[in-house]
N, C-alpha and C. Protein backbone atom coordinates (compact mmCIF):
# COMPACT_ATOMS: atom_id res chain seq x y z
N UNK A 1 5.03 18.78 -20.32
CA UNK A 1 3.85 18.06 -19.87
C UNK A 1 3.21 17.35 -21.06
N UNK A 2 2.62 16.35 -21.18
CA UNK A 2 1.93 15.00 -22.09
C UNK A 2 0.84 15.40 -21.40
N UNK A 3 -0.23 15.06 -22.86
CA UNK A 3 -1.88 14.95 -22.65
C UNK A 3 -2.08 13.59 -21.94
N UNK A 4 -0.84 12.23 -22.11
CA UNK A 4 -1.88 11.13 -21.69
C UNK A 4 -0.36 10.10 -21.27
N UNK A 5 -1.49 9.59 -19.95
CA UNK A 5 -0.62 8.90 -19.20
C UNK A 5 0.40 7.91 -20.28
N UNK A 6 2.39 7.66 -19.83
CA UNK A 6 2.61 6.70 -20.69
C UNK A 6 3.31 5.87 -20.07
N UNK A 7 4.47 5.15 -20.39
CA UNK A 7 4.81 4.37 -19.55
C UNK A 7 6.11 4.91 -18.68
N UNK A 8 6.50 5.58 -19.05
CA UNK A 8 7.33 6.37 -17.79
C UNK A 8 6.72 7.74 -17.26
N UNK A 9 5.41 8.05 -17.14
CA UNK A 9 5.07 9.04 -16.76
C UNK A 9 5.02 8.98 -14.68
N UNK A 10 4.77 10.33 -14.47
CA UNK A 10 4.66 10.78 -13.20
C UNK A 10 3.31 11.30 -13.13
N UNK A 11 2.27 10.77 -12.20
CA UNK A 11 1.25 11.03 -12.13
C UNK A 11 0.98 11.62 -10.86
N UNK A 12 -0.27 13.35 -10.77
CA UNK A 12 -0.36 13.26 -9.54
C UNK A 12 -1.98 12.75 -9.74
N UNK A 13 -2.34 12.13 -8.33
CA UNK A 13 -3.85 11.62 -8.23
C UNK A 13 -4.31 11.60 -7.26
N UNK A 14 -5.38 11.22 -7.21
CA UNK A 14 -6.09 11.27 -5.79
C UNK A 14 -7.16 9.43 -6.00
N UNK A 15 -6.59 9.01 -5.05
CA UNK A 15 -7.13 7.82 -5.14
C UNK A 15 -7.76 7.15 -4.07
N UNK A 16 -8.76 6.43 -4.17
CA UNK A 16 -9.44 5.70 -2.95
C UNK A 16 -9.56 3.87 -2.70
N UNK A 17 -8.93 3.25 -1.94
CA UNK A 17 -8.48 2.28 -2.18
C UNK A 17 -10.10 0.87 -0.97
N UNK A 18 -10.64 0.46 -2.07
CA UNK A 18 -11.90 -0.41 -1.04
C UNK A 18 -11.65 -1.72 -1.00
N UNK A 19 -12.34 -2.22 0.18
CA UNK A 19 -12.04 -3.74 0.34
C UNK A 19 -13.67 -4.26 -0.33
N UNK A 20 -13.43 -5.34 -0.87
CA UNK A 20 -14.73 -6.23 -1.06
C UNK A 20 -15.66 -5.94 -0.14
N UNK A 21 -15.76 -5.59 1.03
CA UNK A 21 -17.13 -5.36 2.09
C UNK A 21 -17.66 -4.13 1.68
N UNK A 22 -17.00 -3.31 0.94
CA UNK A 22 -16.95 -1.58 1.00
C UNK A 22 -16.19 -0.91 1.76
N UNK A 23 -15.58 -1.23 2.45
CA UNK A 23 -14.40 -0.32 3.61
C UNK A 23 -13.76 -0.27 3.03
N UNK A 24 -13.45 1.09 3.28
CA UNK A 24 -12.38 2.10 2.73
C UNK A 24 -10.96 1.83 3.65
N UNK A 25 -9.76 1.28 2.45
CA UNK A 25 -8.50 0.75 3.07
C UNK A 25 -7.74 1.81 3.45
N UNK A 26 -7.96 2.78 2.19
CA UNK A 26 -6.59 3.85 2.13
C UNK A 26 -7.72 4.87 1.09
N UNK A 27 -7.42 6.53 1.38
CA UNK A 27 -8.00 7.16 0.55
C UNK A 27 -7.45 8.61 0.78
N UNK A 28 -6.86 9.24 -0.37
CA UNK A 28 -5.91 10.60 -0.37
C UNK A 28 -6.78 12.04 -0.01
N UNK A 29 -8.23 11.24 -0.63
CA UNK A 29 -9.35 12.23 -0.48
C UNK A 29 -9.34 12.68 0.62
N UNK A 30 -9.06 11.56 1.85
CA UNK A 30 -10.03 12.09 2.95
C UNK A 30 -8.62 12.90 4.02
N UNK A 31 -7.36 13.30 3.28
CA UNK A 31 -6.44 14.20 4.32
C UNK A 31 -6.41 15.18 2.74
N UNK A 32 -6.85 14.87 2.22
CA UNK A 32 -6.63 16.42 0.82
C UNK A 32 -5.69 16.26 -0.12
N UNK A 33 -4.35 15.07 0.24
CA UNK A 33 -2.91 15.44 -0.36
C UNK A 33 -3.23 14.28 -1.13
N UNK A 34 -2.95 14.66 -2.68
CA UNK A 34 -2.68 13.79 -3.95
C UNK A 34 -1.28 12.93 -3.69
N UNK A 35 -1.36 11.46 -4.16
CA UNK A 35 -0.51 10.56 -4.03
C UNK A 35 0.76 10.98 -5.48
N UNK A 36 1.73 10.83 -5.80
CA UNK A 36 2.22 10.73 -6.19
C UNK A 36 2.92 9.40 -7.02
N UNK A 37 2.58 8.93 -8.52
CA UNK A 37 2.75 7.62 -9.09
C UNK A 37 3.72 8.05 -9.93
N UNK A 38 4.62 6.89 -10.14
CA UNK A 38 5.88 6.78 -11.26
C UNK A 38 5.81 5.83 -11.46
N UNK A 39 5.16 5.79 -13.23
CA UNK A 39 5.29 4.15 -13.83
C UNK A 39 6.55 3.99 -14.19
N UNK A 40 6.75 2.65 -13.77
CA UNK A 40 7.75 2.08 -14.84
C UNK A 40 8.82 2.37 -13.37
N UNK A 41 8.72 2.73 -12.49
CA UNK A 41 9.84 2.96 -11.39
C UNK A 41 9.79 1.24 -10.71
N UNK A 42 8.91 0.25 -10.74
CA UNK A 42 8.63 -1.36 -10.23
C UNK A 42 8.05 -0.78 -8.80
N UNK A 43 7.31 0.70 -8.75
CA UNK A 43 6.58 0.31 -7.47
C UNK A 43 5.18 0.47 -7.37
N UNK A 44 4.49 0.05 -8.70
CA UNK A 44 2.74 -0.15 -9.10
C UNK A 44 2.83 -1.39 -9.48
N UNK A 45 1.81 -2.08 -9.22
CA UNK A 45 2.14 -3.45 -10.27
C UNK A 45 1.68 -3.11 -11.43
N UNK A 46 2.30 -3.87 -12.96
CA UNK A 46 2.13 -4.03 -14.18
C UNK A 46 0.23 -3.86 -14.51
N UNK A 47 -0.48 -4.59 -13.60
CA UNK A 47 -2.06 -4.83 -13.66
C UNK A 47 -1.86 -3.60 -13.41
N UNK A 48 -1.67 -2.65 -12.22
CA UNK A 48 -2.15 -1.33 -11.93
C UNK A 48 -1.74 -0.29 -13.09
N UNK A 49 -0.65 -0.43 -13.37
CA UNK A 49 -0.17 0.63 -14.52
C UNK A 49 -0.67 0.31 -15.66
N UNK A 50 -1.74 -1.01 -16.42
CA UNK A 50 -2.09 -0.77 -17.50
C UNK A 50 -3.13 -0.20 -17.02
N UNK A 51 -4.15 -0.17 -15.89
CA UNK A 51 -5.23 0.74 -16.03
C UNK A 51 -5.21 2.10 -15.79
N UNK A 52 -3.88 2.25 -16.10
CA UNK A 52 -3.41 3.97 -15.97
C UNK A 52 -2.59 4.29 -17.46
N UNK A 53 -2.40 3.99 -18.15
CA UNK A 53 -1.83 4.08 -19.38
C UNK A 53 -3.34 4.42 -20.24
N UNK A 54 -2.83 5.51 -21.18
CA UNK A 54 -3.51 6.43 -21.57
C UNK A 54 -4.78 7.08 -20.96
N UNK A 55 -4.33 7.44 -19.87
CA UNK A 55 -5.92 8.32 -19.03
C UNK A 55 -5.69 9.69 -19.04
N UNK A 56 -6.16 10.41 -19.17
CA UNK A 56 -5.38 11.67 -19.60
C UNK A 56 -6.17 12.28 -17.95
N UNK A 57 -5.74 14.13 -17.91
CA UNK A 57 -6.11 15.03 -16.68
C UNK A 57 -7.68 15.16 -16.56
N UNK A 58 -7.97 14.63 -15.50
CA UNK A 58 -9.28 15.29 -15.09
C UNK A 58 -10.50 13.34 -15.67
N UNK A 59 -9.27 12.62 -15.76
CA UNK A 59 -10.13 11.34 -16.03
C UNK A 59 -10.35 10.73 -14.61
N UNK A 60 -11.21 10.28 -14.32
CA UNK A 60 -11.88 9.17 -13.14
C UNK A 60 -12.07 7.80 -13.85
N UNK A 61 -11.56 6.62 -13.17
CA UNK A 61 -11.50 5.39 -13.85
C UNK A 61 -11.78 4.35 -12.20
N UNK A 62 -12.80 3.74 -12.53
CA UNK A 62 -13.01 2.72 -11.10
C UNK A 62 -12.57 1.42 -11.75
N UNK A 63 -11.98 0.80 -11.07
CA UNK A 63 -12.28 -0.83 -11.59
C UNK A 63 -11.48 -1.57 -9.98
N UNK A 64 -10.91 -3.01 -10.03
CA UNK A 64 -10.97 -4.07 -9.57
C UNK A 64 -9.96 -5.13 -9.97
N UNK A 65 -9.01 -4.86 -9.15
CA UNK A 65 -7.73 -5.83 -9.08
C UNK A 65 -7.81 -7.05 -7.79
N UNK A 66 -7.29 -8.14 -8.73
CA UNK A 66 -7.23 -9.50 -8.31
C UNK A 66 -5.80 -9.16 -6.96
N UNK A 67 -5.79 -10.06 -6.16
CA UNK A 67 -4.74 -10.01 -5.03
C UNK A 67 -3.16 -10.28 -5.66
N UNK A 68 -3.07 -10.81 -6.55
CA UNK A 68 -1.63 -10.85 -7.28
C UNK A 68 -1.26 -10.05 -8.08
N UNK A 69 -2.65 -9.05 -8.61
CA UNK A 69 -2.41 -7.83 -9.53
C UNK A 69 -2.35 -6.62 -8.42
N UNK A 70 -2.77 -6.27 -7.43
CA UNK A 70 -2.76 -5.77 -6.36
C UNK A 70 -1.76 -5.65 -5.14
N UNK A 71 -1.94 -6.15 -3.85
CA UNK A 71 -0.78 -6.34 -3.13
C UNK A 71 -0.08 -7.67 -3.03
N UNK A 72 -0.48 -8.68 -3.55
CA UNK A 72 0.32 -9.51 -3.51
C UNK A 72 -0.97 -10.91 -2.43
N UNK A 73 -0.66 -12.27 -2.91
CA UNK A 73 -1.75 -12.99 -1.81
C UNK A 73 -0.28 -12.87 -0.62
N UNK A 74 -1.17 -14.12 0.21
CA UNK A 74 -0.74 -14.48 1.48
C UNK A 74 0.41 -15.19 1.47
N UNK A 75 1.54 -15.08 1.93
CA UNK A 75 2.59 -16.34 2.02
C UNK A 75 2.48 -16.29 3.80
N UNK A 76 2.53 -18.14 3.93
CA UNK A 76 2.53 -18.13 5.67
C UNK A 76 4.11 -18.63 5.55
N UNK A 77 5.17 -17.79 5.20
CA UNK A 77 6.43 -17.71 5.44
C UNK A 77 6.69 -16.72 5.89
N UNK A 78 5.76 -15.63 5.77
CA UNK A 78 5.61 -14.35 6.52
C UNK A 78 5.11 -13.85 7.54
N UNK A 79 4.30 -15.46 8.23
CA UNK A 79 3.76 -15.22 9.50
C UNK A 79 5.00 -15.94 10.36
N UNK A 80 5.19 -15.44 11.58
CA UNK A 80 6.27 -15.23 12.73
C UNK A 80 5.95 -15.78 13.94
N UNK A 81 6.66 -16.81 14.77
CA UNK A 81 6.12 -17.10 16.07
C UNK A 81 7.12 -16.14 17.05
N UNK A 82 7.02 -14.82 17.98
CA UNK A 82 7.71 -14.79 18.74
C UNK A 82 7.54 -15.22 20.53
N UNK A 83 8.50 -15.29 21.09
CA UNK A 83 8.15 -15.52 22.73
C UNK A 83 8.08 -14.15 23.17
N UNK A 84 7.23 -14.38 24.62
CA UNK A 84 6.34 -12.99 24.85
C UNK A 84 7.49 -12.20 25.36
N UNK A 85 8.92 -12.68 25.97
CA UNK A 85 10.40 -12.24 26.57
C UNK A 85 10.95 -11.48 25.81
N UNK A 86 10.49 -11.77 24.05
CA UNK A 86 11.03 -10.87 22.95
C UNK A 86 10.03 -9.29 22.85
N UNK A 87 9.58 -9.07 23.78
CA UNK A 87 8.43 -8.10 23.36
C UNK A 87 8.75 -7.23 25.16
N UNK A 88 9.76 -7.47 25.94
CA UNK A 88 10.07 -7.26 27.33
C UNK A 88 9.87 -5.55 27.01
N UNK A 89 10.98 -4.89 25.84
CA UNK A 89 11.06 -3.83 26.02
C UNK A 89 10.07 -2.80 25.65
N UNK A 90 9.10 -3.91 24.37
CA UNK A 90 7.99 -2.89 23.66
C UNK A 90 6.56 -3.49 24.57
N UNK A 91 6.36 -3.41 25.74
CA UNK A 91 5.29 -3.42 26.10
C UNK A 91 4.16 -4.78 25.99
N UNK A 92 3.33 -4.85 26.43
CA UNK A 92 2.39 -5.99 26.11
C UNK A 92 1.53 -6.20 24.54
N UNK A 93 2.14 -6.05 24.02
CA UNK A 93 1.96 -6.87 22.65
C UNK A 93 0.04 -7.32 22.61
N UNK A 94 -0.39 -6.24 21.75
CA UNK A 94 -2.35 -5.81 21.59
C UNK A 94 -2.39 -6.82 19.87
N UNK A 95 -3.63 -7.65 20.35
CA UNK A 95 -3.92 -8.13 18.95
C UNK A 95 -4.35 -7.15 17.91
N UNK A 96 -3.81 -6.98 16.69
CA UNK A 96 -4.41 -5.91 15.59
C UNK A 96 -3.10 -5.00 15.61
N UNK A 97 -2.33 -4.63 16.40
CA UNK A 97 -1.38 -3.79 16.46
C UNK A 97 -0.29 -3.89 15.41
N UNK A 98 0.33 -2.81 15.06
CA UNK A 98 1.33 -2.90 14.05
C UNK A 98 2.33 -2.20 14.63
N UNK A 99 3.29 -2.82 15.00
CA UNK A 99 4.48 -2.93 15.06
C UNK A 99 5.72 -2.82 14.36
N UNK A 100 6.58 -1.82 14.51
CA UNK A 100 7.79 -2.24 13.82
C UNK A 100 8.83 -2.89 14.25
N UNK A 101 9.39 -3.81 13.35
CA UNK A 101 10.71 -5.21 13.68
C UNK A 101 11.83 -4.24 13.29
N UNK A 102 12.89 -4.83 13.73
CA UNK A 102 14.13 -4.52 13.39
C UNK A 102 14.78 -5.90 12.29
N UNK A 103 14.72 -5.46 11.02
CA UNK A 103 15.11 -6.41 10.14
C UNK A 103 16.59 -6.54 10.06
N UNK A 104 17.33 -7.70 8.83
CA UNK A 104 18.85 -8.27 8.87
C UNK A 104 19.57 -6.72 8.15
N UNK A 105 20.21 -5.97 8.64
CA UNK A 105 21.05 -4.79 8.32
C UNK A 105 20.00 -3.64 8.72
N UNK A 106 19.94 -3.80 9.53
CA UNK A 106 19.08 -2.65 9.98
C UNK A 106 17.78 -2.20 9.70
N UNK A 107 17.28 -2.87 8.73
CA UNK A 107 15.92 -1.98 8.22
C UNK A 107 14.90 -2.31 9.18
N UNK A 108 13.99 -1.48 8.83
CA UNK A 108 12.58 -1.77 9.71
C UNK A 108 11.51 -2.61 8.90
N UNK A 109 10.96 -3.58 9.38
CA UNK A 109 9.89 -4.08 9.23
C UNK A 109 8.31 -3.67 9.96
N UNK A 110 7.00 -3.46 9.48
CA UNK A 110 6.05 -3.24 9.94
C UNK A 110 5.48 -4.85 9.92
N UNK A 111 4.89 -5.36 11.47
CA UNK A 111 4.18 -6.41 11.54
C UNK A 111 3.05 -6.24 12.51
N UNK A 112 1.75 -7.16 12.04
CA UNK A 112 1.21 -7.07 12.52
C UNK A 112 0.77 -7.96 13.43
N UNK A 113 0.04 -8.18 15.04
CA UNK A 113 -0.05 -8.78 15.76
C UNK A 113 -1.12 -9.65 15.98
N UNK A 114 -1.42 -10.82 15.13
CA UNK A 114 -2.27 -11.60 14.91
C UNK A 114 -2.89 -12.66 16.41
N UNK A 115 -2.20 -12.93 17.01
CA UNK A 115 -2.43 -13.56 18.19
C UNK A 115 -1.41 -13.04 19.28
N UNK A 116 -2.04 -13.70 20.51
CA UNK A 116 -1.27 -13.98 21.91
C UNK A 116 -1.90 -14.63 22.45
N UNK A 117 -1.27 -16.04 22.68
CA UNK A 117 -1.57 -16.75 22.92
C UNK A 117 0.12 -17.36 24.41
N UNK A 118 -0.62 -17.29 25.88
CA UNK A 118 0.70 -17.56 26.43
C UNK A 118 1.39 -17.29 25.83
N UNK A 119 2.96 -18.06 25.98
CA UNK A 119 4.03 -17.38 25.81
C UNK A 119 4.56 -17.05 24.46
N UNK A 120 3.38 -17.10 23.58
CA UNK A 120 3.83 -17.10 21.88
C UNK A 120 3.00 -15.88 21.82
N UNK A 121 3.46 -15.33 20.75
CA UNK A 121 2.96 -14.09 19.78
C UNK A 121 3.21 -14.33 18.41
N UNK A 122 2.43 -14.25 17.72
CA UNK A 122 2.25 -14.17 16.59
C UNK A 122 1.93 -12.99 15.77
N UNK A 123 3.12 -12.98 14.51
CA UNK A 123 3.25 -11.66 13.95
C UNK A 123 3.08 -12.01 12.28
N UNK A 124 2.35 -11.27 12.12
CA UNK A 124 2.35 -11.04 10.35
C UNK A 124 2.89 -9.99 9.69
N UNK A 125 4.12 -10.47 9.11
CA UNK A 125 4.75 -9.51 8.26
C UNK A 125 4.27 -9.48 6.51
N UNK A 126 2.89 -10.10 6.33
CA UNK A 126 2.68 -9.75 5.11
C UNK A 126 1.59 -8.10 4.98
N UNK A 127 1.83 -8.00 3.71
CA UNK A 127 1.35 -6.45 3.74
C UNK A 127 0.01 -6.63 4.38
N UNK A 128 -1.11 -5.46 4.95
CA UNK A 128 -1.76 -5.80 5.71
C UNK A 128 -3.26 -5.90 4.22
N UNK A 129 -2.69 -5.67 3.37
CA UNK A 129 -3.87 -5.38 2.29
C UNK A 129 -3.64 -7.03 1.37
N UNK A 130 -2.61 -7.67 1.74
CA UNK A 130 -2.22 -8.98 1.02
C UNK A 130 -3.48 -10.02 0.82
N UNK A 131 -3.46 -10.69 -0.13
CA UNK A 131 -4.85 -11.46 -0.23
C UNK A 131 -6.10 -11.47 -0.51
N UNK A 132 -6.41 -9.70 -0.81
CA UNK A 132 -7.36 -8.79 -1.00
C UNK A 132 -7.84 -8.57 -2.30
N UNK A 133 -8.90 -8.65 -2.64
CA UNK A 133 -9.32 -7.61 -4.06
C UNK A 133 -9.43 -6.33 -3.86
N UNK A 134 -8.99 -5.81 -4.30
CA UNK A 134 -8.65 -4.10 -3.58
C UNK A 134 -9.84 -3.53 -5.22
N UNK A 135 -10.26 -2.31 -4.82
CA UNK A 135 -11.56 -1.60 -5.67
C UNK A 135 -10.58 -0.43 -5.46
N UNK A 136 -10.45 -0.23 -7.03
CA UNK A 136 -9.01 1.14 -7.12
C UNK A 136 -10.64 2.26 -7.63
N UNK A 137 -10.41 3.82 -7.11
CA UNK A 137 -10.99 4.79 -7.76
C UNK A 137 -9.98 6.21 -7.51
N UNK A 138 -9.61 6.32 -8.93
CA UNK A 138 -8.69 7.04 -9.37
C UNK A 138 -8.90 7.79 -9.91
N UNK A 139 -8.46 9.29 -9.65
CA UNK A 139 -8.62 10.59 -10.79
C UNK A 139 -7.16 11.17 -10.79
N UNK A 140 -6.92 11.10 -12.44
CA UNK A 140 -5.73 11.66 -12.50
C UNK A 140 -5.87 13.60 -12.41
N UNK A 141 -5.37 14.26 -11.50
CA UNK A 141 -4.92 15.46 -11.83
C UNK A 141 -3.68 16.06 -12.78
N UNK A 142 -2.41 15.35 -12.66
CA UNK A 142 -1.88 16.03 -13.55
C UNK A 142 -1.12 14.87 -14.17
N UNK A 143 -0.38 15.29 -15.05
CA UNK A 143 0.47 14.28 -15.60
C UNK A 143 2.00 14.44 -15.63
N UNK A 144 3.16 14.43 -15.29
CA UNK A 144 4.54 14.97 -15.13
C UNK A 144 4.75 16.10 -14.86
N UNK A 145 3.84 16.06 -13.05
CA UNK A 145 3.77 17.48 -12.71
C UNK A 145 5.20 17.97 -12.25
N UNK A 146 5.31 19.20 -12.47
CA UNK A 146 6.96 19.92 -11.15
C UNK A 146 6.40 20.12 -9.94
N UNK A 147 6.41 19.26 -9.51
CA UNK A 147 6.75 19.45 -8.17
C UNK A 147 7.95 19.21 -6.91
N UNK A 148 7.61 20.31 -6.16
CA UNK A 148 8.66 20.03 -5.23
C UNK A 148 8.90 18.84 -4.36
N UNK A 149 9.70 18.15 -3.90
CA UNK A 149 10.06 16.64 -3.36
C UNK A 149 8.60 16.75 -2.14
N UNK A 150 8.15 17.87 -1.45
CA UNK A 150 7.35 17.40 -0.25
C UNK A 150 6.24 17.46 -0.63
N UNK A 151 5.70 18.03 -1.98
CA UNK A 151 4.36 18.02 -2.09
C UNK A 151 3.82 17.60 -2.14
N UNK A 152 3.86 15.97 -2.47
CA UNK A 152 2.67 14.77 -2.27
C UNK A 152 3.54 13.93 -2.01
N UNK A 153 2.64 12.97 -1.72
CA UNK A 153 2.85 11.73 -0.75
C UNK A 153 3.15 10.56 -1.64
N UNK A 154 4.66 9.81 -1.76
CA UNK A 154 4.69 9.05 -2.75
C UNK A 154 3.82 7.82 -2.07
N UNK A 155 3.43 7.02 -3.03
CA UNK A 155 2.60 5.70 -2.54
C UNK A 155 3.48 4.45 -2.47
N UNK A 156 3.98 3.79 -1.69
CA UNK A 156 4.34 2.59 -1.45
C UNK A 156 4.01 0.88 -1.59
């Protein structure tokens, strides 16, 4: 175990994720289970992992990431027109709803259901936090903890 976060460290934390209004996007606090971070794995952005490099156990750090340091802005290459005939088997298609697609080799896509309008539907497959200044508040608990594969929740 290391006193202080580095660049390939494993962090466990508990983090609370706000939108510019104050609403709370995402927060580990409020089901109990610490998220699980691996720098340097390409799944934090670079902005997020320098404000985690050298924070040592039991530090709290608030700050404020831009939408490209964060989840990423908007691309409207990611918004989708489908016909309402494509939606026969999953039901009537609710604005706000998130949905999963069946992507090219099988994977799943999560989209969300921006309109219905007659026979079009409109789907957004960009992340639903995309475009956002996200308000990070972070406390590291441990630093290259052992833990077992189910004990926290990796973050995506």
């Amino acid at each position: 175990m290391t006193d202080l976060v580095q660049r390939d460290s494993a962090l466990l934390v508990h983090f609370t994720l706000k939108l510019e209004d104050g609403s709370t996007a995402e927060s580990t606090r409020a089901n109990g289970k610490p998220a699980l971070f691996r720098l340097g794995d390409g799944s934090l952005s670079g902005a997020l992992e320098q404000q985690l490099l050298g924070r040592k156990v039991g530090d709290k750090h608030a700050f404020t990431l831009e939408p490209e340091d964060a989840f990423g802005g908007t691309s409207p290459d990611l918004v989708q027109y489908f016909s309402r005939r494509d939606f026969n088997d999953a039901g009537e298609p609710e604005v706000g709803a998130i949905m999963l697609f069946s992507g090219r080799g099988g994977s799943e896509m999560p989209g969300v259901i921006r309109e219905v309008s007659g026979d079009s539907i409109t789907v957004d497959f960009n992340h639903p936090l995309a475009g956002q200044r996200i308000q990070f508040d972070i406390e590291v608990l441990e630093i290259d903890p052992a833990l077992e594969a189910n004990d926290a929740n990796p973050v995506s």
